[in-house]
C-alpha atoms as a PDB file:
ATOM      1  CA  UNK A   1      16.801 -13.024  12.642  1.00  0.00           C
ATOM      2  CA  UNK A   2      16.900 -12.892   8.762  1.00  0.00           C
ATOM      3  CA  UNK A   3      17.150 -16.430   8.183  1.00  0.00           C
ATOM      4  CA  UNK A   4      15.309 -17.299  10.949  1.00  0.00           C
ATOM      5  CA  UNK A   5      12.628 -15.584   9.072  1.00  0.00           C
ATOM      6  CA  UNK A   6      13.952 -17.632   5.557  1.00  0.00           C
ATOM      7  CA  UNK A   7      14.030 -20.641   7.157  1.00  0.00           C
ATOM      8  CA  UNK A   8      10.196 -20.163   8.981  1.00  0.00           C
ATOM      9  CA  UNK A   9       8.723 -19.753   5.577  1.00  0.00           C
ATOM     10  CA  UNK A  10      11.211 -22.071   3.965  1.00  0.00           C
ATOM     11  CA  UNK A  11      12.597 -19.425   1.675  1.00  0.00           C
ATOM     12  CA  UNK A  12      16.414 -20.291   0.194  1.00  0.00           C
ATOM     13  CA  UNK A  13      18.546 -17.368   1.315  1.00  0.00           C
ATOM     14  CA  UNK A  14      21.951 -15.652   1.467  1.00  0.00           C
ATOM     15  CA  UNK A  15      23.932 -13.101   3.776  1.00  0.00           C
ATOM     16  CA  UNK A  16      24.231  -9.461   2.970  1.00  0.00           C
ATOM     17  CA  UNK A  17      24.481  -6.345   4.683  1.00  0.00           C
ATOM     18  CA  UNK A  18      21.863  -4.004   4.668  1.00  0.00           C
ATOM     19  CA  UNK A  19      24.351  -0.900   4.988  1.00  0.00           C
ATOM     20  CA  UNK A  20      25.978  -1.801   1.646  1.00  0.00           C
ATOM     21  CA  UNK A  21      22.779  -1.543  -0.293  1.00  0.00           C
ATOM     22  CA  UNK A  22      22.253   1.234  -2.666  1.00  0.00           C
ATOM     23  CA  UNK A  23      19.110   1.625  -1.327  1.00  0.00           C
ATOM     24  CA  UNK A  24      17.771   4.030  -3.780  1.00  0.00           C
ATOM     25  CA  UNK A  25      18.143   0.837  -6.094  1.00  0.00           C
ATOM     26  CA  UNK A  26      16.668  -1.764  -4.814  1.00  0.00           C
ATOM     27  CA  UNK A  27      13.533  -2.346  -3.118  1.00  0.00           C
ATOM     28  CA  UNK A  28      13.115  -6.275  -1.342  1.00  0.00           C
ATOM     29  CA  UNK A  29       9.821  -7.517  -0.162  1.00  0.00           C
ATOM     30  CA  UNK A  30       9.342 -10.906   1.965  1.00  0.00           C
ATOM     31  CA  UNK A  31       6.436 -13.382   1.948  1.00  0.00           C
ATOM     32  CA  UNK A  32       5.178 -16.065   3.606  1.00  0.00           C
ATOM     33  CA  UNK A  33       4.985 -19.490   1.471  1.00  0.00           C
ATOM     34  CA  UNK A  34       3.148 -19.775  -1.690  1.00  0.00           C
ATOM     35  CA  UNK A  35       0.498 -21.907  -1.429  1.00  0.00           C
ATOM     36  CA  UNK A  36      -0.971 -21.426  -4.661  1.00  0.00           C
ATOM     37  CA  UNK A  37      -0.450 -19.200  -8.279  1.00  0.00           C
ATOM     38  CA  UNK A  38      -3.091 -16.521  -7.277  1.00  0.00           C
ATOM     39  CA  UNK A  39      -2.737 -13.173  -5.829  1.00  0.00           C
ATOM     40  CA  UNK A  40      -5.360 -14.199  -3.272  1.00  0.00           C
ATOM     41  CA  UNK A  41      -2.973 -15.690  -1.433  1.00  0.00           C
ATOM     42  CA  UNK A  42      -1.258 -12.611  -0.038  1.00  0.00           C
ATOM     43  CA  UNK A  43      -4.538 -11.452   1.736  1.00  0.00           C
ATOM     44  CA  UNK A  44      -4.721 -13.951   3.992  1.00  0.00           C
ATOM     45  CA  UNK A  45      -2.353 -15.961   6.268  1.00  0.00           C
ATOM     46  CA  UNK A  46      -2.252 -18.217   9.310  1.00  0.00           C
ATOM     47  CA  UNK A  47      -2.196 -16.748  12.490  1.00  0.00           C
ATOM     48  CA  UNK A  48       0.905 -18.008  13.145  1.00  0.00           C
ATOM     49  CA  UNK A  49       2.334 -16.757  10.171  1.00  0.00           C
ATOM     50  CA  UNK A  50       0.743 -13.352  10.126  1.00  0.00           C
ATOM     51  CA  UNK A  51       1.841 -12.677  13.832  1.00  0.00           C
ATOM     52  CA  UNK A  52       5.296 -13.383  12.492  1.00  0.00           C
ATOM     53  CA  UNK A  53       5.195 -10.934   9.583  1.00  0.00           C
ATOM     54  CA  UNK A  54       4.156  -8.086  12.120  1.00  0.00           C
ATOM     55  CA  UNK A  55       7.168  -9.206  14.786  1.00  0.00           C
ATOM     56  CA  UNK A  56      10.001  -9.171  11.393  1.00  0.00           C
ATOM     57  CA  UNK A  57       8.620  -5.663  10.473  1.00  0.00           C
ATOM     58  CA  UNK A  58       8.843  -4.380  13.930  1.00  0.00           C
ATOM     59  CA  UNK A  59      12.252  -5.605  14.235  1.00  0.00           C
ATOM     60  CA  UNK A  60      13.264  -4.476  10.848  1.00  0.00           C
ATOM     61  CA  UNK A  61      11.905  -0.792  11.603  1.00  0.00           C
ATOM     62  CA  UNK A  62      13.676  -1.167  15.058  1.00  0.00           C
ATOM     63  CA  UNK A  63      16.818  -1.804  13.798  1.00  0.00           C
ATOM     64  CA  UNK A  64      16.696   0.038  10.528  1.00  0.00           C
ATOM     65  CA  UNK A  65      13.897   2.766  10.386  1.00  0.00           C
ATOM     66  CA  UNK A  66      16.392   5.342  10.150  1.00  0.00           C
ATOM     67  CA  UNK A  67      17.290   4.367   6.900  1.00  0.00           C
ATOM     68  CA  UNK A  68      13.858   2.568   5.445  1.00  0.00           C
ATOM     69  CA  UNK A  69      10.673   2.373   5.677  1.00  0.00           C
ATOM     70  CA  UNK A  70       8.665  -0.863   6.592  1.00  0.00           C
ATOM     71  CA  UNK A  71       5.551  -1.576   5.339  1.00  0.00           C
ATOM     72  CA  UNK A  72       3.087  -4.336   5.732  1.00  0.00           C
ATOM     73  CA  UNK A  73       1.692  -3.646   2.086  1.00  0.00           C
ATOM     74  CA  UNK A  74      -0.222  -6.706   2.406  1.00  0.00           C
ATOM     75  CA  UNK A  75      -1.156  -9.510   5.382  1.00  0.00           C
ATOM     76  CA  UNK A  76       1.660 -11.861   4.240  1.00  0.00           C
ATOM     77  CA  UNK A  77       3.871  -9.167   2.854  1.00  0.00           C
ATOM     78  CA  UNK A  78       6.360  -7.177   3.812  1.00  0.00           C
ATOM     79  CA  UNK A  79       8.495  -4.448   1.691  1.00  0.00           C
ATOM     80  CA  UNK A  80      11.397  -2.324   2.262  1.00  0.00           C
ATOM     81  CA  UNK A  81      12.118   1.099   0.877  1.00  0.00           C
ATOM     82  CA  UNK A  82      15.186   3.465   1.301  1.00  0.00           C
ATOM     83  CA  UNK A  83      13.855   6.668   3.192  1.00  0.00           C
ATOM     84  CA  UNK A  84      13.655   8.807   0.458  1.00  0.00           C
ATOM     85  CA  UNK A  85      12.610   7.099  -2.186  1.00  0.00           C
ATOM     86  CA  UNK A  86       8.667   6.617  -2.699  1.00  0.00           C
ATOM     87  CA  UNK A  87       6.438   4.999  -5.405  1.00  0.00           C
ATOM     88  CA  UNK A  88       4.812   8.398  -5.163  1.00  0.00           C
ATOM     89  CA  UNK A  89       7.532  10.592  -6.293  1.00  0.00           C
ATOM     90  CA  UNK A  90       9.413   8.030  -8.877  1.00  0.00           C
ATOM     91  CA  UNK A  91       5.620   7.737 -10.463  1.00  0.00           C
ATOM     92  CA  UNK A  92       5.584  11.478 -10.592  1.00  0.00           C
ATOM     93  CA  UNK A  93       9.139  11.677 -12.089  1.00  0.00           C
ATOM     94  CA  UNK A  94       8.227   9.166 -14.995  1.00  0.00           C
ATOM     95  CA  UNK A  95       5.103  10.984 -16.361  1.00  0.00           C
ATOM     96  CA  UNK A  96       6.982  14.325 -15.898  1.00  0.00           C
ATOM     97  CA  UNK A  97       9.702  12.624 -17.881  1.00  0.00           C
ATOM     98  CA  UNK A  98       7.347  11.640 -20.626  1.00  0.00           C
ATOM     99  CA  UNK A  99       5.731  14.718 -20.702  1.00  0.00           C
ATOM    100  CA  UNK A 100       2.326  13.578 -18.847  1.00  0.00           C
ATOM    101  CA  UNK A 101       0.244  15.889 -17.590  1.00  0.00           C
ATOM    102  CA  UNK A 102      -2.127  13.572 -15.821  1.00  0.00           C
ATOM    103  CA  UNK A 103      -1.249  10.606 -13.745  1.00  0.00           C
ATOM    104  CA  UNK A 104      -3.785   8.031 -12.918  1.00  0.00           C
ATOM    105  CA  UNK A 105      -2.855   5.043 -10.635  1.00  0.00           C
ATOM    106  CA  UNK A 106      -3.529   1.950  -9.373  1.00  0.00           C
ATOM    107  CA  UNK A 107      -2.908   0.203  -5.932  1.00  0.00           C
ATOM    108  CA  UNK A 108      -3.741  -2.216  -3.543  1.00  0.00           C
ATOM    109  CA  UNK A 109      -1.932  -2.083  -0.811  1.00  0.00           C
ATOM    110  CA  UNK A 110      -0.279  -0.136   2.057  1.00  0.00           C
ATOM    111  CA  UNK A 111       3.103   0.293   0.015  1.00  0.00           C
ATOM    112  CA  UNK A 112       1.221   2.295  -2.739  1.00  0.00           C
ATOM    113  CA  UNK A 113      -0.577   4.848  -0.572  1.00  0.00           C
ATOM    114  CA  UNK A 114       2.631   7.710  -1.035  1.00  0.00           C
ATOM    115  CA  UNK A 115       1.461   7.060  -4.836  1.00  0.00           C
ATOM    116  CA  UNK A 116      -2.004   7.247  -4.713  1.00  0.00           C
ATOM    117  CA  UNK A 117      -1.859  10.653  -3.092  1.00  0.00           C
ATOM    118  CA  UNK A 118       0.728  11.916  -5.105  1.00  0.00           C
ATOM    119  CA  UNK A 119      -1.216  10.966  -8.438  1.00  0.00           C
ATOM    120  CA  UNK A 120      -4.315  13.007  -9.953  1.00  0.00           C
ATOM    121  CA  UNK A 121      -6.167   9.888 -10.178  1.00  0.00           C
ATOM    122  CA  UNK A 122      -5.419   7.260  -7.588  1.00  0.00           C
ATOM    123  CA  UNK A 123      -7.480   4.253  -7.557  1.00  0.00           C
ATOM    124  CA  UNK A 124      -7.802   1.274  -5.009  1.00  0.00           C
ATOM    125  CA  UNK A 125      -8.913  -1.833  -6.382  1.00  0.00           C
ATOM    126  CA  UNK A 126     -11.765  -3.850  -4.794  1.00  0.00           C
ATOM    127  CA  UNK A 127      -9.737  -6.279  -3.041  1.00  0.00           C
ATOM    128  CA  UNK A 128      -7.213  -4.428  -1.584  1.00  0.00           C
ATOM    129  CA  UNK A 129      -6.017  -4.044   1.779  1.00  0.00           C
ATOM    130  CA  UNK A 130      -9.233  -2.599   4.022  1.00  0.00           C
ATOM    131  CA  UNK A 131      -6.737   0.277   5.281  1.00  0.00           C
ATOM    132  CA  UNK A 132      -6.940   1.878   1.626  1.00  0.00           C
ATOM    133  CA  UNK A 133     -11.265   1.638   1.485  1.00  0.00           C
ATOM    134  CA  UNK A 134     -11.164   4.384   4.333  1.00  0.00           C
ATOM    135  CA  UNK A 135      -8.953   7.027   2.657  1.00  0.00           C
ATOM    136  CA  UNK A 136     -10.982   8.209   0.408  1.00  0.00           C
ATOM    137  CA  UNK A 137      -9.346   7.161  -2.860  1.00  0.00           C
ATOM    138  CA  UNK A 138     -11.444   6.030  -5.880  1.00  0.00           C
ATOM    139  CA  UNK A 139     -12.528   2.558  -6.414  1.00  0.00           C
ATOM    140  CA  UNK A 140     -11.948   0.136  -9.260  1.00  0.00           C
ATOM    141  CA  UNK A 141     -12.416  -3.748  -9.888  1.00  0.00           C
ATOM    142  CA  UNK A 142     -10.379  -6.283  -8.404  1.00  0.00           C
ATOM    143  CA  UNK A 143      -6.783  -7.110  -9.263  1.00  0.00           C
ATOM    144  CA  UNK A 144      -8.367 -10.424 -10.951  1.00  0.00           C
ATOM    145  CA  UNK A 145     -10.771  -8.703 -12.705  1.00  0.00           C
ATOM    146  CA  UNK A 146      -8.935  -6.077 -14.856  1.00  0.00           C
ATOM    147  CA  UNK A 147      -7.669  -3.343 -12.742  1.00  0.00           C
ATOM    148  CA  UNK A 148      -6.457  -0.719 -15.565  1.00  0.00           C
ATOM    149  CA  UNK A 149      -9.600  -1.517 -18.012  1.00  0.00           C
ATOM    150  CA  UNK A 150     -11.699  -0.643 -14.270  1.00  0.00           C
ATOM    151  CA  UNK A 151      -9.738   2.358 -14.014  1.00  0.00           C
ATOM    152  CA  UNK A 152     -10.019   3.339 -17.519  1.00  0.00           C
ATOM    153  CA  UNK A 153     -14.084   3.274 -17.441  1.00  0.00           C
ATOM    154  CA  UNK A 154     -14.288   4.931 -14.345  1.00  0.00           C
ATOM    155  CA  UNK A 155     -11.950   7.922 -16.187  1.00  0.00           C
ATOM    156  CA  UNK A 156     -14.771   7.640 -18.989  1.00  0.00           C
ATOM    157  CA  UNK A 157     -16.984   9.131 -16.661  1.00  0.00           C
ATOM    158  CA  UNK A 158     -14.920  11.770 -15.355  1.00  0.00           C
ATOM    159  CA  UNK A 159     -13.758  13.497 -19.114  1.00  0.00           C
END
């Protein structure tokens, strides 16, 4: 199915096993083709190809979902993390690493929601997946626009 997939989006490829891994290292995502060198790109998708994207991350949860989770983080996207490892908690980790006592953060898409509620400041950006606009998060500019500086001013108003 793999290279089925590969080969549907024209993607070079190469065999591995997902059970050799170390799946608290690595983290793959899939895409459909690049059409273009903007983000925009990964909102939208052919019908074809965005039907396809849902049927590879059913199978992939199917097969696997004991050991990952499958997201659709955006229309023509699809990434892969080991069960217990989150953007959330390795976010949380880092600033209490550095010795942060606030963490503010950015995201756009379905992938980033264990983050944004983890965080003490989550924002979604304007363009991001419409899934995110319903849970209540704060709102920033668009990925295109400046993202952090959004972020930033919107803090401004807060302290």
């Amino acid at each position: 199915m793999r290279e089925k997939f590969l080969d549907f989006f024209g993607a070079s490829h190469r065999t591995i096993s997902i059970e050799t891994l170390p799946m608290a290292l690595i983290k793959p995502s899939f895409s459909g083709t690049f059409y273009d060198h903007t983000a925009a790109q990964f909102y939208t998708g052919t019908d074809e190809e965005l039907a396809y994207i849902k049927t590879v991350a059913a199978e992939l949860r199917s097969d696997y979902g004991d050991i990952i989770e499958v997201y659709i983080a955006m229309p023509r996207i699809i990434d892969l993390q080991a069960k217990n490892v989150s953007k959330g908690a390795s976010a949380r980790m880092l600033a209490d690493k550095l010795g942060r006592k606030i963490l503010v953060c950015c995201g756009d898409g379905l992938n980033d929601v264990s983050m944004l509620k983890e965080v003490d400041y989550p924002f979604v950006t304007m363009d991001c997946i419409a899934q995110l606009l319903d849970m209540g998060f704060n709102l920033t500019v668009s990925c295109n626009t400046g993202t952090i500086y959004g972020a930033l001013e919107e803090l401004k108003k807060i302290f």
